[in-house]
C-alpha atoms as a PDB file:
ATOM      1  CA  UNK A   1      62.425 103.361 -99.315  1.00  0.00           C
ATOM      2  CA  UNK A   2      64.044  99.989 -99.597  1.00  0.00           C
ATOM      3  CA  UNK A   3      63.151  99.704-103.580  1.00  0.00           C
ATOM      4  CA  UNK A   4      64.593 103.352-104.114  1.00  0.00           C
ATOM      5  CA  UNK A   5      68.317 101.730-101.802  1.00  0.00           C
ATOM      6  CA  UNK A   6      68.338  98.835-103.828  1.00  0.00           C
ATOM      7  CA  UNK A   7      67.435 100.233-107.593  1.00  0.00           C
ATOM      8  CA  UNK A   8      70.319 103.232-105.936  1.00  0.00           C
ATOM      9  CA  UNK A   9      72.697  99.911-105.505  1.00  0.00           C
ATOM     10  CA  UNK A  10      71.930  98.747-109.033  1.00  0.00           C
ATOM     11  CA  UNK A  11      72.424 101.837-110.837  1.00  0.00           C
ATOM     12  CA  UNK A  12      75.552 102.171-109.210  1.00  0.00           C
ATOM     13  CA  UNK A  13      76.962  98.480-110.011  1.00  0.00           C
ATOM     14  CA  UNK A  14      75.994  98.775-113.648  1.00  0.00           C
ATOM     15  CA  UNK A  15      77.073 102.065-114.107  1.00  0.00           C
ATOM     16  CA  UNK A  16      80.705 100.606-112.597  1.00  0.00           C
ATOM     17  CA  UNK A  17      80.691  97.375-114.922  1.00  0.00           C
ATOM     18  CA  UNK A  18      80.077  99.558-117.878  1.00  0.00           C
ATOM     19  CA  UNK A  19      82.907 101.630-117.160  1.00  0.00           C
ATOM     20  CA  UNK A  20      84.758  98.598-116.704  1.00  0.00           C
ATOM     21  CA  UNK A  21      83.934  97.552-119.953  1.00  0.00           C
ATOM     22  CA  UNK A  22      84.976 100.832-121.437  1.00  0.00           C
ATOM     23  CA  UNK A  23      88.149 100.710-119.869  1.00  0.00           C
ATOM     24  CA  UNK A  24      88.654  97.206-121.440  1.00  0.00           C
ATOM     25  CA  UNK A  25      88.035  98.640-124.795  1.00  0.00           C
ATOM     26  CA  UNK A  26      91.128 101.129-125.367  1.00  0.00           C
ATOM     27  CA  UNK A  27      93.775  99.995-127.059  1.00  0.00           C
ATOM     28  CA  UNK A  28      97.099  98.356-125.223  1.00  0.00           C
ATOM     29  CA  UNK A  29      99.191  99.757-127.952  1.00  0.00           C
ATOM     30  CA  UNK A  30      99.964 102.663-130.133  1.00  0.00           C
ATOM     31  CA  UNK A  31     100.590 101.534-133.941  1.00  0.00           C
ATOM     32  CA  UNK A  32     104.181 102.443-134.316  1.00  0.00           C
ATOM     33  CA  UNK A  33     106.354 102.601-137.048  1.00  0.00           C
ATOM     34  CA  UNK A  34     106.168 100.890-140.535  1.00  0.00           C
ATOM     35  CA  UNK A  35     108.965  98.839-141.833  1.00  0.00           C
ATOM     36  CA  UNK A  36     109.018  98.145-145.875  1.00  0.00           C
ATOM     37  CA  UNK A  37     110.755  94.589-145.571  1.00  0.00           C
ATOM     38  CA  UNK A  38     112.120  93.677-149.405  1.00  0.00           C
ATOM     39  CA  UNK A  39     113.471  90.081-149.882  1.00  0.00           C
ATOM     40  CA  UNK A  40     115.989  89.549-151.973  1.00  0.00           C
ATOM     41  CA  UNK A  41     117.779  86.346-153.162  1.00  0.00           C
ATOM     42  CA  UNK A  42     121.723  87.038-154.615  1.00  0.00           C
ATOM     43  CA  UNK A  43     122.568  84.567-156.774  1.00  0.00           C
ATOM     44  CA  UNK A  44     125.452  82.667-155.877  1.00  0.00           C
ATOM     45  CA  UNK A  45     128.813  84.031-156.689  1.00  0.00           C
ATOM     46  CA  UNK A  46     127.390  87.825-157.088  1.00  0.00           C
ATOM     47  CA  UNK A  47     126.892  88.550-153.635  1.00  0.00           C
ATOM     48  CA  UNK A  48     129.881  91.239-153.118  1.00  0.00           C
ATOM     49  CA  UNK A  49     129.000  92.475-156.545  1.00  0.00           C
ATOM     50  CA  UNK A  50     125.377  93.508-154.951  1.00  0.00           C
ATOM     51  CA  UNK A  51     127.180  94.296-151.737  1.00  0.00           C
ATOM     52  CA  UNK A  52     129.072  96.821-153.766  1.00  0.00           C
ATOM     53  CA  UNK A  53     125.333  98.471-155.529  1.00  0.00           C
ATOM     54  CA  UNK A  54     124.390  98.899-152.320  1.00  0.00           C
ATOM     55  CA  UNK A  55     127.158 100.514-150.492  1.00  0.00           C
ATOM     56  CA  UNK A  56     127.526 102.512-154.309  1.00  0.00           C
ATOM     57  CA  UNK A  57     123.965 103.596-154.730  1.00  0.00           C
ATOM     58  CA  UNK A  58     120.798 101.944-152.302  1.00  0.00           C
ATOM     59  CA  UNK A  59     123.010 103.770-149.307  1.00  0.00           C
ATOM     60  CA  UNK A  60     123.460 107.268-150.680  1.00  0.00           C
ATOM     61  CA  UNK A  61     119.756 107.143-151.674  1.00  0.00           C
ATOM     62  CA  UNK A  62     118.874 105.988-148.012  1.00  0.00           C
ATOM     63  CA  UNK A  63     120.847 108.740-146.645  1.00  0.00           C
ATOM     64  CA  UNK A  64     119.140 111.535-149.132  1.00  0.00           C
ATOM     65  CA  UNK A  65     115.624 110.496-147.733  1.00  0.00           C
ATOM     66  CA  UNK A  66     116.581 110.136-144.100  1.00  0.00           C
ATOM     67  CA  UNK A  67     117.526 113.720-145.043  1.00  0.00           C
ATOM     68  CA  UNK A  68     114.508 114.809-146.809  1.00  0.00           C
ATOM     69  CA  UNK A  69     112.896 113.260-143.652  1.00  0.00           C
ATOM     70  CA  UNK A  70     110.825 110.601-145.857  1.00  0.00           C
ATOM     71  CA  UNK A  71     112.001 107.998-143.619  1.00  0.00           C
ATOM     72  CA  UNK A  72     113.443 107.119-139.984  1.00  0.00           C
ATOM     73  CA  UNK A  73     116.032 104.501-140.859  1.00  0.00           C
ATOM     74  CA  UNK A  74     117.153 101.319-143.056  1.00  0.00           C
ATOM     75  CA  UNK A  75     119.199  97.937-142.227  1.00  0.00           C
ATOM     76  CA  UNK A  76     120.246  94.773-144.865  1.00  0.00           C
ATOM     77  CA  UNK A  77     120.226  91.617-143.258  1.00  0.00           C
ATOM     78  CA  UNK A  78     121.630  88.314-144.445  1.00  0.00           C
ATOM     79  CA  UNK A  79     119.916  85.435-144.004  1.00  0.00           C
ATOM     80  CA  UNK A  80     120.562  81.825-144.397  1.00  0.00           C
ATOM     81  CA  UNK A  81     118.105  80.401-146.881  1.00  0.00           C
ATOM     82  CA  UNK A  82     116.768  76.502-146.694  1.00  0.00           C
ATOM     83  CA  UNK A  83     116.277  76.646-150.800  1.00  0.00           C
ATOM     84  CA  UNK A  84     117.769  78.790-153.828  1.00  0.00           C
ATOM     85  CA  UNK A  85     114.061  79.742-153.819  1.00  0.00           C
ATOM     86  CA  UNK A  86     114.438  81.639-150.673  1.00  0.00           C
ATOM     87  CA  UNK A  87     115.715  85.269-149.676  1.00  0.00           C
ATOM     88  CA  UNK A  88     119.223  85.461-148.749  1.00  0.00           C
ATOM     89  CA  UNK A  89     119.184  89.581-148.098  1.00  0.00           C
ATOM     90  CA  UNK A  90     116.302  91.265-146.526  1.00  0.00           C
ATOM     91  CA  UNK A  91     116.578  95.230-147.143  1.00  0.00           C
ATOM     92  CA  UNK A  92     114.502  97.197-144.346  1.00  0.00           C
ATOM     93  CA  UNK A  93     113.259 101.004-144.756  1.00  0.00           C
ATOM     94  CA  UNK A  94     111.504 102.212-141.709  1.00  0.00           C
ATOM     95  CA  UNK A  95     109.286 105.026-142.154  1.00  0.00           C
ATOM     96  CA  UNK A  96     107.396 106.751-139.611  1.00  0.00           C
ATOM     97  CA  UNK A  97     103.668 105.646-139.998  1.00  0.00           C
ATOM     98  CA  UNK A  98     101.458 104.076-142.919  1.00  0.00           C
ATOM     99  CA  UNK A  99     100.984 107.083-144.976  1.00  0.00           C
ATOM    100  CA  UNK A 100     104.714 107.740-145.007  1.00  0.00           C
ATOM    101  CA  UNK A 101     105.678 104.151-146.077  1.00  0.00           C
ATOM    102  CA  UNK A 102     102.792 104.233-148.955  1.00  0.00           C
ATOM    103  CA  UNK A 103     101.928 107.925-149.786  1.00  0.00           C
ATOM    104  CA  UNK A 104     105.070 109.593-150.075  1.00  0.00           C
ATOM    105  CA  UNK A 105     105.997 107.944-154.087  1.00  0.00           C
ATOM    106  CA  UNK A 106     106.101 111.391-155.418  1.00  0.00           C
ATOM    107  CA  UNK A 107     108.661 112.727-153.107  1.00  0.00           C
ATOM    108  CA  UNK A 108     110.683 109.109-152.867  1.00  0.00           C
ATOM    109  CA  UNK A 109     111.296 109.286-156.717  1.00  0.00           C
ATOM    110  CA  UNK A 110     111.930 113.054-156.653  1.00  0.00           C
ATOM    111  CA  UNK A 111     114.849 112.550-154.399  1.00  0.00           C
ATOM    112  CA  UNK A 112     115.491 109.172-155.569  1.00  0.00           C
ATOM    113  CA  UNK A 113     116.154 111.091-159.315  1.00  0.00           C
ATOM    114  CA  UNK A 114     118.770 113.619-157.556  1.00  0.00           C
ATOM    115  CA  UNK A 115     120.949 110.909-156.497  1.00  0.00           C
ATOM    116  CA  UNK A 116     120.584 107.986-159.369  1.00  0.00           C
ATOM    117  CA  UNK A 117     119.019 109.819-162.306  1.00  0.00           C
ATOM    118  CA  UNK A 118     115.815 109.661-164.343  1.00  0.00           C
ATOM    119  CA  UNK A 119     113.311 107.311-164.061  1.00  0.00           C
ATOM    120  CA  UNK A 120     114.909 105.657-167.151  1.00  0.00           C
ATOM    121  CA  UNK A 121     118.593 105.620-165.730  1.00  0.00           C
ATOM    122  CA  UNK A 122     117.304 103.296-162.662  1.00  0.00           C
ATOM    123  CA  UNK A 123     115.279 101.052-164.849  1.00  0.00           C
ATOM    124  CA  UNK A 124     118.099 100.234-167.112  1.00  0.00           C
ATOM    125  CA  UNK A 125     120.463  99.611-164.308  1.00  0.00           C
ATOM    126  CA  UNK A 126     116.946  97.781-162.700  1.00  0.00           C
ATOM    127  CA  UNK A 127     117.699  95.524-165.592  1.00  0.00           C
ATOM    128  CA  UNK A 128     121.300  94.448-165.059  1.00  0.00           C
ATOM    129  CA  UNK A 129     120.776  94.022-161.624  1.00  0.00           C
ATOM    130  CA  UNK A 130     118.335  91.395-162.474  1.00  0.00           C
ATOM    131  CA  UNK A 131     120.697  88.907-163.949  1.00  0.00           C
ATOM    132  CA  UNK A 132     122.126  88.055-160.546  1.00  0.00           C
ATOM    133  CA  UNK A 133     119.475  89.054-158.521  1.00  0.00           C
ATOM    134  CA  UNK A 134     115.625  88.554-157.709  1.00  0.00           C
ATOM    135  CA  UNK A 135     112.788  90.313-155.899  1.00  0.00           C
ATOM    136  CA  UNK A 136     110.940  87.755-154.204  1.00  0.00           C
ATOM    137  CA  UNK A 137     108.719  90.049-152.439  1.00  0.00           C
ATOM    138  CA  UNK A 138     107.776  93.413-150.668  1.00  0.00           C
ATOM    139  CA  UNK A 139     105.624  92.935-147.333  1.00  0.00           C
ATOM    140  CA  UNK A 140     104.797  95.515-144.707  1.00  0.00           C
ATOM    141  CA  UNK A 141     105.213  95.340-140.864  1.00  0.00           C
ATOM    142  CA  UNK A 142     104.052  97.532-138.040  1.00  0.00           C
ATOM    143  CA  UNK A 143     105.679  97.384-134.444  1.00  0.00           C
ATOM    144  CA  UNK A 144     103.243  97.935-132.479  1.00  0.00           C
ATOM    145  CA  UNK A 145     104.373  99.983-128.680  1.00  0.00           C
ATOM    146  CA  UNK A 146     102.792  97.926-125.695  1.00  0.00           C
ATOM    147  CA  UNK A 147     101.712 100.216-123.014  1.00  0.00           C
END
């Protein structure tokens, strides 16, 4: 009778610490949404000039796919950088999840091609844009919601 009270007691502690552990092994987060972070450095002297191509055309084309519901939002932020080497403009597109911000090409450059033109038309003014301004680079971020 005791061995039967005390394997009883065991059975019952282990079966708690595993649940314990369980518990421990859900996420404290949901994966929110992704943010398409493009770094940009403006040459010096053309900064209102690229101010102007994106109030003129990168706006407009944010607006049609906030529409088209491709994604939740955009910012630009100005930076201050240490070296010419450096981004001075940081352009954000937020899109709802991963498969939004890298899946949804197709449908980007369909609506994209309503509000700029052909493929061609935005490589060409791609082109110009390039003399007084570089891409330094393209990451991705997730926020991620803390319960």
């Amino acid at each position: 009778m005791t061995k039967t009270i005390i394997l009883s007691t065991c059975l019952i502690a282990a079966s708690s610490l595993s649940f314990g552990a369980s518990a421990q092994d859900v996420r404290q987060y949901t994966e929110g949404p992704v943010t398409e972070v493009d770094e940009i450095h403006v040459e010096y002297g053309h900064f209102e000039e690229y101010i102007d191509w994106l109030n003129s055309t990168w706006k407009p084309t944010m607006e049609a796919y906030k529409k088209a519901g491709l994604i939740i939002d955009y910012k630009v932020f100005q930076l201050t950088p240490k070296s010419p080497d450096q981004p001075n403009i940081y352009l954000w597109i937020t899109f709802k999840n991963a498969a939004a911000a890298l899946d949804k090409g197709v449908e980007l450059e369909d609506v994209a091609k309503k509000v700029i033109g052909s493929t061609e038309v935005q490589n060409k003014a791609r082109v110009g844009r390039n003399e007084y301004r570089r891409v330094l680079g393209t990451e991705y971020i997730r926020e991620l919601i803390l319960k």
